[in-house]
C-alpha atoms as a PDB file:
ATOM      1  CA  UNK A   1     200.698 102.978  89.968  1.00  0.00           C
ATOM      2  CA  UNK A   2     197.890 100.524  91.230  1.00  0.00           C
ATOM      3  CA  UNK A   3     195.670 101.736  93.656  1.00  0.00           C
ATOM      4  CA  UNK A   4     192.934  99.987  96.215  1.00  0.00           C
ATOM      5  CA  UNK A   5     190.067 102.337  97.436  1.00  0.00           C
ATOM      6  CA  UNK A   6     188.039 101.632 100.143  1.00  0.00           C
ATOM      7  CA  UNK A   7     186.038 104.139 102.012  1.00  0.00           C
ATOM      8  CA  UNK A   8     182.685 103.636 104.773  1.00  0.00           C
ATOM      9  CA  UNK A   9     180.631 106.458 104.116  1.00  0.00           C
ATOM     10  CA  UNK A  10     177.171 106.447 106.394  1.00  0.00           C
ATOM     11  CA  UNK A  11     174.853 108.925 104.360  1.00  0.00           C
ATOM     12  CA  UNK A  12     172.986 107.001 101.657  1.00  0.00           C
ATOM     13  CA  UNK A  13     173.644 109.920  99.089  1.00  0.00           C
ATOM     14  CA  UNK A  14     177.447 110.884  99.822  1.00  0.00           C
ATOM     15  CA  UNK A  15     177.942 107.332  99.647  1.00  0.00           C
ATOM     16  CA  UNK A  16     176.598 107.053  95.996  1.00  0.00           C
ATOM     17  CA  UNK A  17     178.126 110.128  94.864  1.00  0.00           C
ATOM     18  CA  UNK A  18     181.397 108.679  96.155  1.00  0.00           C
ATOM     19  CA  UNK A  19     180.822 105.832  94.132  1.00  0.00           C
ATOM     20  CA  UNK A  20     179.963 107.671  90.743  1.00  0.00           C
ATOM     21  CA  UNK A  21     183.548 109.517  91.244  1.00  0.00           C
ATOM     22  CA  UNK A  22     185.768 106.069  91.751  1.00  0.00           C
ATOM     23  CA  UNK A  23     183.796 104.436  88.717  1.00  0.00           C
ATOM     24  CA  UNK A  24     185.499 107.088  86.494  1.00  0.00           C
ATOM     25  CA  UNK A  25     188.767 106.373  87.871  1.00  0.00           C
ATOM     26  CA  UNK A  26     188.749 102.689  88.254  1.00  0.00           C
ATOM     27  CA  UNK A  27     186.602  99.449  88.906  1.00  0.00           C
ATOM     28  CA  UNK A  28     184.605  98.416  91.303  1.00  0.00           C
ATOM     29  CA  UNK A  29     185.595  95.372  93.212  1.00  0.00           C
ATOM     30  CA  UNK A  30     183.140  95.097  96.127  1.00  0.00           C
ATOM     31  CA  UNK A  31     180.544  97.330  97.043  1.00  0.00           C
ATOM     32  CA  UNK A  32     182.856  99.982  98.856  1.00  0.00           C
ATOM     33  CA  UNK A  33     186.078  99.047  96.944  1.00  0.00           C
ATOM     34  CA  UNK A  34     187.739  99.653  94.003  1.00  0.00           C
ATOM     35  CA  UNK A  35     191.091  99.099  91.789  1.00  0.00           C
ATOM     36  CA  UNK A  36     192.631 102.048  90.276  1.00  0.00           C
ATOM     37  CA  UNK A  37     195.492 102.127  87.635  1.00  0.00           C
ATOM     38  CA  UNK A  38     196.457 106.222  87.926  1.00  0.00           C
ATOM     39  CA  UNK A  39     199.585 108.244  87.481  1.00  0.00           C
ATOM     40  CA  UNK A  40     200.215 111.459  89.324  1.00  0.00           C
ATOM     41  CA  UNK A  41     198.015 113.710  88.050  1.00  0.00           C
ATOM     42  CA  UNK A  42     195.158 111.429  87.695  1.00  0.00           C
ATOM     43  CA  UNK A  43     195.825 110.673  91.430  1.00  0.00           C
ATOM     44  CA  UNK A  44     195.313 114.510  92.286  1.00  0.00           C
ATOM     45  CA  UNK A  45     192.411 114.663  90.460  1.00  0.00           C
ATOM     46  CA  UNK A  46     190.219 111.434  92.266  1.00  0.00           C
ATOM     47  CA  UNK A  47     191.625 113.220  95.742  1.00  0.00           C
ATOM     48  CA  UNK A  48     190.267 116.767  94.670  1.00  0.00           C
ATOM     49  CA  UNK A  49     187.314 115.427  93.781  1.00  0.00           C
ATOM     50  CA  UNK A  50     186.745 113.013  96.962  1.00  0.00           C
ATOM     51  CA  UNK A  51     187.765 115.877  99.413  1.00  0.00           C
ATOM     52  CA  UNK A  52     184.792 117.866  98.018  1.00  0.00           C
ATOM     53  CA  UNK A  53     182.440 115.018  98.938  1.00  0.00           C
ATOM     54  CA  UNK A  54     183.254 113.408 101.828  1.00  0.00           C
ATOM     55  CA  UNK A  55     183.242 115.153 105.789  1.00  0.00           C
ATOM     56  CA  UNK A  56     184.333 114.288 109.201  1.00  0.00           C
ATOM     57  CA  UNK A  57     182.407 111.336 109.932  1.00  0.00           C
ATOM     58  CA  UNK A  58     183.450 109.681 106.588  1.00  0.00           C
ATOM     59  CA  UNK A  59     186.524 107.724 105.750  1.00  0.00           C
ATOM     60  CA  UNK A  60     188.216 107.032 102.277  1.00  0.00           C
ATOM     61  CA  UNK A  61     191.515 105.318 101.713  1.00  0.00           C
ATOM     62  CA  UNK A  62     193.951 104.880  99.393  1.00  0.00           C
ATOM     63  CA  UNK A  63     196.430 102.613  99.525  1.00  0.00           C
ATOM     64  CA  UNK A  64     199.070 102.587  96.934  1.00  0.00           C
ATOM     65  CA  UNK A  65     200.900  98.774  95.615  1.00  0.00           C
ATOM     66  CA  UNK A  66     203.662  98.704  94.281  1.00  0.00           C
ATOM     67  CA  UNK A  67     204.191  96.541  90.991  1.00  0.00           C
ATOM     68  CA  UNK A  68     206.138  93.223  93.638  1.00  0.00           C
ATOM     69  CA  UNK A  69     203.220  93.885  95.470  1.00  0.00           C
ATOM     70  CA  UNK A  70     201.051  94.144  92.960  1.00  0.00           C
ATOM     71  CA  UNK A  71     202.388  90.655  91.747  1.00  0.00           C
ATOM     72  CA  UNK A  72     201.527  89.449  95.012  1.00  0.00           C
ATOM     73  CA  UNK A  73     197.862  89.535  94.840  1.00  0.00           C
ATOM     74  CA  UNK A  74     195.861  86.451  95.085  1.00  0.00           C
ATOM     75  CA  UNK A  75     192.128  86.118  94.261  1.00  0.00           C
ATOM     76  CA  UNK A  76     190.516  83.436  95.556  1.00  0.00           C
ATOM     77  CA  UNK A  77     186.502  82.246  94.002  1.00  0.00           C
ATOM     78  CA  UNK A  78     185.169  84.809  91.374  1.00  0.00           C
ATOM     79  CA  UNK A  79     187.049  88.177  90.472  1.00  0.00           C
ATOM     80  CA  UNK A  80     190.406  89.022  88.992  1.00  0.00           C
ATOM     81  CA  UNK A  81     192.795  91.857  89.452  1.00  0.00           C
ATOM     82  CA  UNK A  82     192.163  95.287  87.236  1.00  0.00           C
ATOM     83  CA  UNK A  83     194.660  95.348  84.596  1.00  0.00           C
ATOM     84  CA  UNK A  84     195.642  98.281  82.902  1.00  0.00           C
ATOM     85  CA  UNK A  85     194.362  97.793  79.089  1.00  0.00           C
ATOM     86  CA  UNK A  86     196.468  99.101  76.229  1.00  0.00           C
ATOM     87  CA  UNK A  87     194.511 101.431  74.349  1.00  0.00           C
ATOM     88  CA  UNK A  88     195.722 102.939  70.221  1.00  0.00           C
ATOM     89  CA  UNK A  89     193.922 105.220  68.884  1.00  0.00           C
ATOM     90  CA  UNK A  90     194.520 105.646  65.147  1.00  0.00           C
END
């Protein structure tokens, strides 16, 4: 499933850990949002790890697309929508 993450995270170091954990789930499209191809269990694991950063005055969201949604996205100037890449290993 395809994934946008956005969150607005005030402390300077929350903000950057935040960041380190949504690079290893997806890319970054602006600063404080990113694209995320993820299955279930993958899903579980970016939440687990997010709940153990952020706190009350913080705010992450997920919002899920669904693949005619997905379709639907346009990009207007630079950028293009995160695919998910085929990967063999032999």
């Amino acid at each position: 499933m395809f994934y946008v993450v956005s969150y607005d995270i005030p402390d300077d170091r929350k903000r950057d850990a935040m960041a380190k954990i949504l690079l290893d789930f997806g890319s970054r499209v602006q600063y404080s949002v990113f694209e995320c191809i993820l299955d279930n269990e993958l899903l579980d694991k970016m939440i687990a790890r997010v709940s153990q950063v952020i706190s009350e005055e913080d705010r992450v969201s997920i919002y899920p697309l669904c693949a005619r949604c997905e379709a639907g996205i346009r990009i207007f100037g630079k950028g293009e929508v995160t695919k998910d890449e085929k990967v063999y290993i032999l």
